[in-house]
Protein backbone atom coordinates (compact mmCIF):
# COMPACT_ATOMS: atom_id res chain seq x y z
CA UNK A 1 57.16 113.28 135.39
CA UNK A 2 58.26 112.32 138.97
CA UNK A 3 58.86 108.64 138.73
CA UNK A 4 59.68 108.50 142.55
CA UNK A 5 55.98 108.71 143.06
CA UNK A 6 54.15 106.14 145.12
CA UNK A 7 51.06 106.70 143.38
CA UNK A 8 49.75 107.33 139.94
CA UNK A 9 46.87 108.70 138.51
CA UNK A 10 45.58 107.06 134.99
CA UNK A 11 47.32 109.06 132.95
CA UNK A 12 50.24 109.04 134.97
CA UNK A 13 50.39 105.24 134.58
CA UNK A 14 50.22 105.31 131.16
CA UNK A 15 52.73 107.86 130.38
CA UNK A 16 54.96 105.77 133.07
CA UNK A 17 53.77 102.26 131.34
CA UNK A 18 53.49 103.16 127.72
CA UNK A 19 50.09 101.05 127.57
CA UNK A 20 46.99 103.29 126.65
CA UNK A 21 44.63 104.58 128.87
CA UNK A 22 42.39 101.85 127.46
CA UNK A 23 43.86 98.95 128.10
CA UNK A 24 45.09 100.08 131.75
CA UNK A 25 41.03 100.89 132.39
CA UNK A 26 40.50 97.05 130.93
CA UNK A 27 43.47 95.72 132.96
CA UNK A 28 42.01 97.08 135.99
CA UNK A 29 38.63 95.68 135.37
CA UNK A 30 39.74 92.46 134.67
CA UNK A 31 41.67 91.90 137.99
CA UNK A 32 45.41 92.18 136.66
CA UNK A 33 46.15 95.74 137.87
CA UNK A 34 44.93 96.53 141.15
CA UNK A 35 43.71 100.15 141.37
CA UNK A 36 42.56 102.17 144.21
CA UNK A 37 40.04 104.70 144.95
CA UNK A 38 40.14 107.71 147.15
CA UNK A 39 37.00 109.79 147.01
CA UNK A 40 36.74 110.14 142.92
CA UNK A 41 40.21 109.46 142.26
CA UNK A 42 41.71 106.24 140.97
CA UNK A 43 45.33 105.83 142.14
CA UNK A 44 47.38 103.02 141.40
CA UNK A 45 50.74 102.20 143.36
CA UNK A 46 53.98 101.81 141.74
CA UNK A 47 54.70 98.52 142.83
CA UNK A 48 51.26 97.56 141.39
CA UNK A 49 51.80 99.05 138.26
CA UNK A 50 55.75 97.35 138.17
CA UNK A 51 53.93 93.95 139.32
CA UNK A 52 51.59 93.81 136.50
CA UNK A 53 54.11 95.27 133.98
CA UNK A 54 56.73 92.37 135.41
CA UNK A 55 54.05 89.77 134.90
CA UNK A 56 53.18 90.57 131.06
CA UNK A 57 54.32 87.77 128.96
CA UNK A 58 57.66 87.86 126.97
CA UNK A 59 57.48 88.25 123.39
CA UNK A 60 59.29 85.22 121.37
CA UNK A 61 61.43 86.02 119.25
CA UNK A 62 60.68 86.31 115.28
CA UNK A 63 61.49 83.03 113.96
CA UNK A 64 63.85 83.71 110.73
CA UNK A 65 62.30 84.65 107.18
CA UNK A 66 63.17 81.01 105.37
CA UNK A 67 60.56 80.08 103.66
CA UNK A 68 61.18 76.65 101.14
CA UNK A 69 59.66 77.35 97.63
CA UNK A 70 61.33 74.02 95.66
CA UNK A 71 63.63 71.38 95.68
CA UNK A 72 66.96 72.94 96.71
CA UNK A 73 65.90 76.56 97.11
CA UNK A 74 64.65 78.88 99.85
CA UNK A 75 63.77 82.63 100.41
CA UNK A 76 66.04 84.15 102.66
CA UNK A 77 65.36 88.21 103.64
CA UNK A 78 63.21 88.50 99.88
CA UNK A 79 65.97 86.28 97.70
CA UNK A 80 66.09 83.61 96.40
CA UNK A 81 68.92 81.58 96.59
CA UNK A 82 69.28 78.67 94.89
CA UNK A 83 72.03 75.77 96.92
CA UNK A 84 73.96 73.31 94.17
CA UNK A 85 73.17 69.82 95.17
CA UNK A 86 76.20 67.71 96.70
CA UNK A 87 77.00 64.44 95.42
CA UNK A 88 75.15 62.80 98.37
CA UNK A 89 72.03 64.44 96.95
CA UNK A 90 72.65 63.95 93.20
């Protein structure tokens, strides 16, 4: 695909995006992806389609797999590992 385009179609814009076809249809109907018509066709501009894509929220990242499951122990990637207590905690 041409990604010099100033214009894409729907399926254009989702092969270019990587978000389906529905979810660009409900993005456009809910105001966050402008979309234009010309006769029957539905165009949307690059810039539009970079805007909205720019404007998606970041994902956090995944917080680390430690989960506490007793006094002096915790699950770390599916083991258990099991800490000796210092002096200070004895």
């Amino acid at each position: 695909m041409n990604t010099d385009k100033l214009g894409f179609s729907i399926e254009e814009a989702v092969k270019f995006s990587g978000i389906g076809r529905t979810r660009i249809f409900a993005a456009i109907n809910a105001g966050q992806l402008v979309a234009r018509k010309f006769g029957r066709r539905t165009v949307i501009l690059r810039r539009d389609l970079e805007s909205f894509l720019g404007e998606l929220p970041a994902r956090a990242p995944k917080a680390p797999s430690v989960v506490p499951i007793g006094p002096l122990a915790f699950l770390l990637n599916g083991e258990t590992v099991r800490q000796e207590a210092s002096d200070e905690q004895k």
